[in-house]
C-alpha atoms as a PDB file:
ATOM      1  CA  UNK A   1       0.000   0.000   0.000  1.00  0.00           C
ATOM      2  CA  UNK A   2       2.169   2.724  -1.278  1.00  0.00           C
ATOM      3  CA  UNK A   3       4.976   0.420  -0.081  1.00  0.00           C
ATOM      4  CA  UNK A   4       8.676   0.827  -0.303  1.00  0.00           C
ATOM      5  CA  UNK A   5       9.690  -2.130  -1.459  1.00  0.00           C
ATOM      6  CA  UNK A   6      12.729  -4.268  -2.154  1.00  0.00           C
ATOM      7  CA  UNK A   7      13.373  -6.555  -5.275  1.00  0.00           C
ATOM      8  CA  UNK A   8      13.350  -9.782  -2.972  1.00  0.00           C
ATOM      9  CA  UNK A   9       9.782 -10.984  -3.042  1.00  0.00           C
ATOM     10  CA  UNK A  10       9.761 -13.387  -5.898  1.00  0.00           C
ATOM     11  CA  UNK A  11       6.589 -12.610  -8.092  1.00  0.00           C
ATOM     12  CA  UNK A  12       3.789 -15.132  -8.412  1.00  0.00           C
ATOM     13  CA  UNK A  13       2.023 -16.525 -11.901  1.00  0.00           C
ATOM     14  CA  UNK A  14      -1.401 -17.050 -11.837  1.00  0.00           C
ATOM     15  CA  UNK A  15      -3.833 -19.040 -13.927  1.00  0.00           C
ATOM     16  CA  UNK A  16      -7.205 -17.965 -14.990  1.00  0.00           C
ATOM     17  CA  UNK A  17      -8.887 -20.028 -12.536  1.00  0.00           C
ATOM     18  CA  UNK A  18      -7.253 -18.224  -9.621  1.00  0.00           C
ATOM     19  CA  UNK A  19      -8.605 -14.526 -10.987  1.00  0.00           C
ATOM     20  CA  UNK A  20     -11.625 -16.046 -11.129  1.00  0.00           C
ATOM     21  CA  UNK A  21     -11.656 -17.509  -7.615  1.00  0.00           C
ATOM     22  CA  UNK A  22     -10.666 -14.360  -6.600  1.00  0.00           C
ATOM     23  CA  UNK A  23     -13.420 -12.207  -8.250  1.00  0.00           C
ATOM     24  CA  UNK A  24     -15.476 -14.615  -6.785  1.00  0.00           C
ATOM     25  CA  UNK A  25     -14.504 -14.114  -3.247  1.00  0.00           C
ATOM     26  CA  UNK A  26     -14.662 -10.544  -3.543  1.00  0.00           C
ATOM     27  CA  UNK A  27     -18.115 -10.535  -4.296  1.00  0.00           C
ATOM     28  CA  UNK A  28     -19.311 -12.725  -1.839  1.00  0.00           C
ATOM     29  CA  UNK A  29     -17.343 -11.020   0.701  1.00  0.00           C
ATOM     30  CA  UNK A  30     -18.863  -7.596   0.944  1.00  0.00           C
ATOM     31  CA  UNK A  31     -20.294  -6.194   3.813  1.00  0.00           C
ATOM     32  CA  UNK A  32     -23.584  -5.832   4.538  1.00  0.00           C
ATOM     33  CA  UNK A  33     -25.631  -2.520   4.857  1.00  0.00           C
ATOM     34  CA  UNK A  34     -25.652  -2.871   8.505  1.00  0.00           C
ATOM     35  CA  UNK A  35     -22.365  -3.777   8.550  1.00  0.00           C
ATOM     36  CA  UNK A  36     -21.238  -0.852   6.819  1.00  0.00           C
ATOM     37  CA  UNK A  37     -22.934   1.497   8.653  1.00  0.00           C
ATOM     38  CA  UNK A  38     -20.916  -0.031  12.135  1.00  0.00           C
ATOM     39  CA  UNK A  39     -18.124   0.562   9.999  1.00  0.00           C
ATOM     40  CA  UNK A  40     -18.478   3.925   8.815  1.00  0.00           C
ATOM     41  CA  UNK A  41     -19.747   5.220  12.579  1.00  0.00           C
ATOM     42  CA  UNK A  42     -16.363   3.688  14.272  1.00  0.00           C
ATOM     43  CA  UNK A  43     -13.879   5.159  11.736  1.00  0.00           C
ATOM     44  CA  UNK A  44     -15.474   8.591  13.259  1.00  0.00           C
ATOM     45  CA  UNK A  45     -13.652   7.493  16.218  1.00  0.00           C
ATOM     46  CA  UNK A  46     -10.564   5.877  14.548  1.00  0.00           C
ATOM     47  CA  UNK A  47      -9.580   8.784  12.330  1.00  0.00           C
ATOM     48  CA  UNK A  48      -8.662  11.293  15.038  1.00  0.00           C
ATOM     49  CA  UNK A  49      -5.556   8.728  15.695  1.00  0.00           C
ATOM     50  CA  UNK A  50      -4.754   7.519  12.424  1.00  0.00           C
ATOM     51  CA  UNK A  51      -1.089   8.312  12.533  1.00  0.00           C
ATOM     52  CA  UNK A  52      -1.152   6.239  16.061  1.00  0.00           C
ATOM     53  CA  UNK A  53      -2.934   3.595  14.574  1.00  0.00           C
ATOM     54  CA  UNK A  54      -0.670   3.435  11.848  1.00  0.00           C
ATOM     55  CA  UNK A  55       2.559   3.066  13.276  1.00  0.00           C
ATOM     56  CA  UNK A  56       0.997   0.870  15.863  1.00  0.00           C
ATOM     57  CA  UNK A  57      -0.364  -1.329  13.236  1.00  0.00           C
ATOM     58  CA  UNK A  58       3.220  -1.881  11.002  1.00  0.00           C
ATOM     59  CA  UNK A  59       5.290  -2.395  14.249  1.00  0.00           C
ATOM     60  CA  UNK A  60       2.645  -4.933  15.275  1.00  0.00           C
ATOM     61  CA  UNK A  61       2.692  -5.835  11.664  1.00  0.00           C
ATOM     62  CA  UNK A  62       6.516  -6.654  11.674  1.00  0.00           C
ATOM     63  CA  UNK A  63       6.634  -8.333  15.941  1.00  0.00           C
ATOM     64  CA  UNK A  64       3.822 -11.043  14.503  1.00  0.00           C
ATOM     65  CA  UNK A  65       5.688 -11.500  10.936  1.00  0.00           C
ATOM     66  CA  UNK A  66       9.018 -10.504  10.907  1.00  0.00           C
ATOM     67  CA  UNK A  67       9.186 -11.556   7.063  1.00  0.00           C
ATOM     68  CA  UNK A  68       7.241  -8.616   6.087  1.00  0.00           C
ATOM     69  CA  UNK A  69      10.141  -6.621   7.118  1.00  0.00           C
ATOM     70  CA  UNK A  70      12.670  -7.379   5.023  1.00  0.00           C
ATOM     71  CA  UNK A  71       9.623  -6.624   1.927  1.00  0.00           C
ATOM     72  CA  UNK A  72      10.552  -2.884   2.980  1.00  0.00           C
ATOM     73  CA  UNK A  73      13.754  -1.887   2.457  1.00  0.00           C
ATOM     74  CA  UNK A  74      13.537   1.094   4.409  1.00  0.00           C
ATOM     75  CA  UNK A  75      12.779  -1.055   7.713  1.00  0.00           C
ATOM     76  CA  UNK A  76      14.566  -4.037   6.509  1.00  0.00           C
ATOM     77  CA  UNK A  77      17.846  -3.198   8.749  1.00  0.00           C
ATOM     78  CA  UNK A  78      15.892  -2.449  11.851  1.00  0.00           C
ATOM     79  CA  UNK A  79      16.338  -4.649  14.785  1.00  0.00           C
ATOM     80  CA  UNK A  80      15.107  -2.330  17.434  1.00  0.00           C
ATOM     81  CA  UNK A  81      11.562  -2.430  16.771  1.00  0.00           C
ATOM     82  CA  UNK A  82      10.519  -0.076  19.101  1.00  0.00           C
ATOM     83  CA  UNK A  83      12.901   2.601  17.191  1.00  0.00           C
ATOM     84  CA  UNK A  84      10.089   2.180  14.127  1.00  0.00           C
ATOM     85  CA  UNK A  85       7.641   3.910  16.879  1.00  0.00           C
ATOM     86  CA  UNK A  86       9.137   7.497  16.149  1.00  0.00           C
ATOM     87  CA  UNK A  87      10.633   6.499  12.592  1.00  0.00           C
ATOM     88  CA  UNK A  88       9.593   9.305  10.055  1.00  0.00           C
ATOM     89  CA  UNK A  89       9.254   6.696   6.933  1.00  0.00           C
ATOM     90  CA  UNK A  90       6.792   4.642   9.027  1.00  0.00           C
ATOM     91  CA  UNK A  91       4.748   7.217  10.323  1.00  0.00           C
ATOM     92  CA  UNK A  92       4.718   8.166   6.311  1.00  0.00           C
ATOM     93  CA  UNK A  93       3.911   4.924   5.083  1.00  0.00           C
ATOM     94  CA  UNK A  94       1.289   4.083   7.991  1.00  0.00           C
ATOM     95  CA  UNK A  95      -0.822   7.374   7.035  1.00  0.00           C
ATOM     96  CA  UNK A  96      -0.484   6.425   3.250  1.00  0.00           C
ATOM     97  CA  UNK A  97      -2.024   3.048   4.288  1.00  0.00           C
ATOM     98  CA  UNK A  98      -4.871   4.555   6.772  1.00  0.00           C
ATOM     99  CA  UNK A  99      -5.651   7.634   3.965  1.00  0.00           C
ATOM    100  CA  UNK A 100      -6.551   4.031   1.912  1.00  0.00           C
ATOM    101  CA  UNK A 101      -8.500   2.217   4.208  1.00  0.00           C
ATOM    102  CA  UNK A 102     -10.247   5.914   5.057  1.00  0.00           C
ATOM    103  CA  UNK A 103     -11.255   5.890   0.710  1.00  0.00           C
ATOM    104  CA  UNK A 104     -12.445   2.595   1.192  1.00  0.00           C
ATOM    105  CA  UNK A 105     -14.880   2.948   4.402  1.00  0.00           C
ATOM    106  CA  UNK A 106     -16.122   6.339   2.139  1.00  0.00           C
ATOM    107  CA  UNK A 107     -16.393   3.726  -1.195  1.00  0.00           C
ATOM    108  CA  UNK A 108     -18.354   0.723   0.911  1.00  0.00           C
ATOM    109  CA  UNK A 109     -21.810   1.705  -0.638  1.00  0.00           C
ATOM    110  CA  UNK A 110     -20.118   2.421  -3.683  1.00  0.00           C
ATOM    111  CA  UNK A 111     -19.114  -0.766  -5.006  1.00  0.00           C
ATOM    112  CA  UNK A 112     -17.819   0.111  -8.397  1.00  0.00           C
ATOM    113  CA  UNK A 113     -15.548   3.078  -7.126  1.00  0.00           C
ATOM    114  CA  UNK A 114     -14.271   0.735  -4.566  1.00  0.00           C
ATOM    115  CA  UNK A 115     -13.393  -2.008  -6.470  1.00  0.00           C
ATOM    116  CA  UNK A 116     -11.108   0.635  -9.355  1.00  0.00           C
ATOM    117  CA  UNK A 117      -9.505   1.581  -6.296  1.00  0.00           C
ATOM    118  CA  UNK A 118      -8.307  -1.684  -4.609  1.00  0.00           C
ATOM    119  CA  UNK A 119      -8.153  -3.339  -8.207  1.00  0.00           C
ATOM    120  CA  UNK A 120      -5.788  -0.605  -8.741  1.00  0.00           C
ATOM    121  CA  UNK A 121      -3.787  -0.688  -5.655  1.00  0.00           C
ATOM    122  CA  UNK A 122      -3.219  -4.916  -6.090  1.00  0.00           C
ATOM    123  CA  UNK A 123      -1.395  -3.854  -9.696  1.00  0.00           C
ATOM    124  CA  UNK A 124       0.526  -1.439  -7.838  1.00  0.00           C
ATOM    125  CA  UNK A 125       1.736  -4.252  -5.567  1.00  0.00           C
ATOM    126  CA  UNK A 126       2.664  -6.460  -7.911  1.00  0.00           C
ATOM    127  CA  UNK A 127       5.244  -3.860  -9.171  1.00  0.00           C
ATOM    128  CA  UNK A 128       6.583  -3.497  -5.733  1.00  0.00           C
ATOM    129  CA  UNK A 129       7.180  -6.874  -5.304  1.00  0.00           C
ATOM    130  CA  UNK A 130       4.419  -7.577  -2.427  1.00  0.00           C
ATOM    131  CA  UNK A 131       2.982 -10.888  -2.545  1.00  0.00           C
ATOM    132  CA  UNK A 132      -0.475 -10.903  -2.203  1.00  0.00           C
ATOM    133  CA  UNK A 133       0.052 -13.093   1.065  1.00  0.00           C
ATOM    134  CA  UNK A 134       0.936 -10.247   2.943  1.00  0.00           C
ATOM    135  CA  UNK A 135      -2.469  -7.978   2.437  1.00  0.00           C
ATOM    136  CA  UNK A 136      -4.523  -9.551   4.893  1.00  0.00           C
ATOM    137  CA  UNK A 137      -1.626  -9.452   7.336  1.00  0.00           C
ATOM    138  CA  UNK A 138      -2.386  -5.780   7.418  1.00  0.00           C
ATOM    139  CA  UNK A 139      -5.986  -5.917   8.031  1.00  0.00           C
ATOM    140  CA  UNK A 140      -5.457  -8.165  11.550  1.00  0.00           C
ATOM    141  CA  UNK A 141      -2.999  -5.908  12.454  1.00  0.00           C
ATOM    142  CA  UNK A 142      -5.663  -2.750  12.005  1.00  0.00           C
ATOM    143  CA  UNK A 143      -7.797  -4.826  14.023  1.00  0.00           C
ATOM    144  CA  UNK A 144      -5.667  -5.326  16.724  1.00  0.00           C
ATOM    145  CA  UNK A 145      -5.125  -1.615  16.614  1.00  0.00           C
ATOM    146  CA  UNK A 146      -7.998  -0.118  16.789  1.00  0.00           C
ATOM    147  CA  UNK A 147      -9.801  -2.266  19.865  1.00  0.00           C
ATOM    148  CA  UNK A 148      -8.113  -0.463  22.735  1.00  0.00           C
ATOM    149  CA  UNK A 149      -9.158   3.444  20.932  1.00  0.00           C
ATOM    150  CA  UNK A 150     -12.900   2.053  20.481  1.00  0.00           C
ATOM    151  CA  UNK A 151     -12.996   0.555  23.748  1.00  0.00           C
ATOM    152  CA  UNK A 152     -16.743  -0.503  24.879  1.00  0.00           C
ATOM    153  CA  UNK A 153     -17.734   0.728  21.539  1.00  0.00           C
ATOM    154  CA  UNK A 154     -15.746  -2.466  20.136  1.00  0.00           C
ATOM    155  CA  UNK A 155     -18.327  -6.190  19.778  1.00  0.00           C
ATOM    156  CA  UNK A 156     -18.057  -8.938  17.814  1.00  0.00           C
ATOM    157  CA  UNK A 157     -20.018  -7.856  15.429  1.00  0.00           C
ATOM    158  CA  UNK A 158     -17.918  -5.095  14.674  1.00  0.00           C
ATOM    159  CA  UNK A 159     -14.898  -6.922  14.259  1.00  0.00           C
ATOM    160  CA  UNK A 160     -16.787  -9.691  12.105  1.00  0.00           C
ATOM    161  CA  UNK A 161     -17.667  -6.124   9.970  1.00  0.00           C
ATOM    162  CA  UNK A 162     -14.019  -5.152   9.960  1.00  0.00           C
ATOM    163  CA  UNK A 163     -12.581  -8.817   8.785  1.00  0.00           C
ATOM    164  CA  UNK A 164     -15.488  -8.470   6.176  1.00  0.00           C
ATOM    165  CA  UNK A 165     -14.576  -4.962   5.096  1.00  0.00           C
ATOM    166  CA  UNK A 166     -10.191  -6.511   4.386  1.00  0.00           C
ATOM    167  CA  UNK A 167     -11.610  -9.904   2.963  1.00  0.00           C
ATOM    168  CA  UNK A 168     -13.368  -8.057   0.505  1.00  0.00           C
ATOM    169  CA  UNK A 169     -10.483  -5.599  -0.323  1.00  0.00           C
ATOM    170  CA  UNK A 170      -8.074  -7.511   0.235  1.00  0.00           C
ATOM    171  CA  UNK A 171      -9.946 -10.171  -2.791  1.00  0.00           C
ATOM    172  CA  UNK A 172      -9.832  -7.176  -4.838  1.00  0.00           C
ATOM    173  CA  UNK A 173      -6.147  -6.216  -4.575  1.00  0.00           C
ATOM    174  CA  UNK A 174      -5.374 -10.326  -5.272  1.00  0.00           C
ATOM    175  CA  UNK A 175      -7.332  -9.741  -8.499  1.00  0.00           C
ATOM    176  CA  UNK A 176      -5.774  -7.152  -9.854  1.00  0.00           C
ATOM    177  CA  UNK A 177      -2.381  -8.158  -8.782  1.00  0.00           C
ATOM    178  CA  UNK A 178      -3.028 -11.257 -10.661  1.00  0.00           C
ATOM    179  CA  UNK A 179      -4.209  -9.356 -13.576  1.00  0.00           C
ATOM    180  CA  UNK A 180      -1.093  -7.337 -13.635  1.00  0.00           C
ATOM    181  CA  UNK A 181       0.933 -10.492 -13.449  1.00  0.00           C
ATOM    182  CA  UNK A 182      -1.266 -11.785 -16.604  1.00  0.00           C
ATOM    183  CA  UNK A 183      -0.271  -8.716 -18.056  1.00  0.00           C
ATOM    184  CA  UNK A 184       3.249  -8.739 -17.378  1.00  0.00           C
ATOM    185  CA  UNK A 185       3.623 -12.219 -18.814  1.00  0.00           C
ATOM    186  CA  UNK A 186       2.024 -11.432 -22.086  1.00  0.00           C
ATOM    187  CA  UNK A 187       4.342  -8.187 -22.434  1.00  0.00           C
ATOM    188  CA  UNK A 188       7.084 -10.339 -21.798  1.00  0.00           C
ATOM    189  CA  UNK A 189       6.248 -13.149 -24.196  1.00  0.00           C
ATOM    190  CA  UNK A 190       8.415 -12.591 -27.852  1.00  0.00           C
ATOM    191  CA  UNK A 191       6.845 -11.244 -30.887  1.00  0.00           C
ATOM    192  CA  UNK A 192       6.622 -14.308 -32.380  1.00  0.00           C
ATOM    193  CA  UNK A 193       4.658 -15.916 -29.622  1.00  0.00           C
ATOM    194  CA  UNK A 194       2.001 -13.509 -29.703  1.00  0.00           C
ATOM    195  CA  UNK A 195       1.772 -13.759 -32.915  1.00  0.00           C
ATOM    196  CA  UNK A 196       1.715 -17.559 -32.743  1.00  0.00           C
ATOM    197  CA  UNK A 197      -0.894 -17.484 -30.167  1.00  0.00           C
ATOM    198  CA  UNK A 198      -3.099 -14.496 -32.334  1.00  0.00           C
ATOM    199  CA  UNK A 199      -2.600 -17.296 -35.163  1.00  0.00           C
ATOM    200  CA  UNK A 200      -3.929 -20.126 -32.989  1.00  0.00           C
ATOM    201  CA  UNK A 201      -7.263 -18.138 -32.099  1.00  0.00           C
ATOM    202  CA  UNK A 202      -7.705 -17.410 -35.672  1.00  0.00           C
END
């Protein structure tokens, strides 16, 4: 999400099938009305701490998987974890990431909007080298964040609302990351081979 990113993840191929699964998931994992409104009403709450939340959630982020650390080559050297708490870049990075989440609470009851943006942001990621393993890291970690500011206002059903909310996202970024890596492929193929294939579906 706006990552800075190192060459080191190794990027994945996809087949058809798996866009399709993922598609698929997306759209069965949106919220529900009710669960949007929850949603919307506690980022009210959440917003006035975003930068907290942020750093909070990538230091959490890298203590529960400390492979996602070396993915950012600005943190990648950092043993000190507790350093990160104060760290410019992070507090950077962690507001890029909440400014997205903030677009996509805005975008719930407007599917189509939502779904350029994440689709979007998954293409992005595939040209930072993120694999698509990592995104729902993030959205455990925002959950884990954000229960101590909401205090009683946090229930189950509002974190059910929440996972909802990154599964459906998150399906979204998969897709277009795996479009991009379609994409990619085809670019990369030879002349010839396109035109072999272009030959073939004549």
């Amino acid at each position: 999400m706006g990552c800075a990113i190192s060459g080191l993840a190794t990027k994945t191929e996809f087949s058809q099938r798996d866009r399709e699964d993922a598609a698929a998931a997306a759209a069965a994992a949106h919220p529900s009305e009710e669960q949007v409104q929850m949603i919307k009403d506690s980022w009210k709450v959440i917003r006035d701490d975003i930068a907290k939340v942020g750093i909070i959630m990538f230091v959490r982020l890298f203590e529960t998987h400390p492979q996602c650390k070396d993915v950012f080559f600005l943190f990648r050297d950092v043993q000190d974890l507790e350093k990160l708490r104060t760290n410019r870049e992070l507090r950077a990075h962690g507001l890029r990431v909440m400014s997205f989440i903030e677009k996509s609470v805005a975008r719930l009851d407007q599917p189509e909007r939502l779904e350029a943006l994440a689709v979007e942001l998954g293409k992005s990621h595939y040209h930072y080298n993120a694999p698509p393993k990592y995104f729902s890291y993030v959205g455990a970690e925002f959950i884990c964040a954000v229960q101590p500011i909401l205090k009683e206002r946090w229930t189950t059903e509002l974190e059910e609302a929440w996972k909802m909310m990154f599964q459906y996202v998150t399906s979204l970024m998969k897709q277009g990351y795996q479009d991009e890596s379609a994409r990619q492929r085809n670019l990369a193929a030879s002349p010839k081979d396109r035109l072999d294939k272009k030959n073939t579906a004549l």
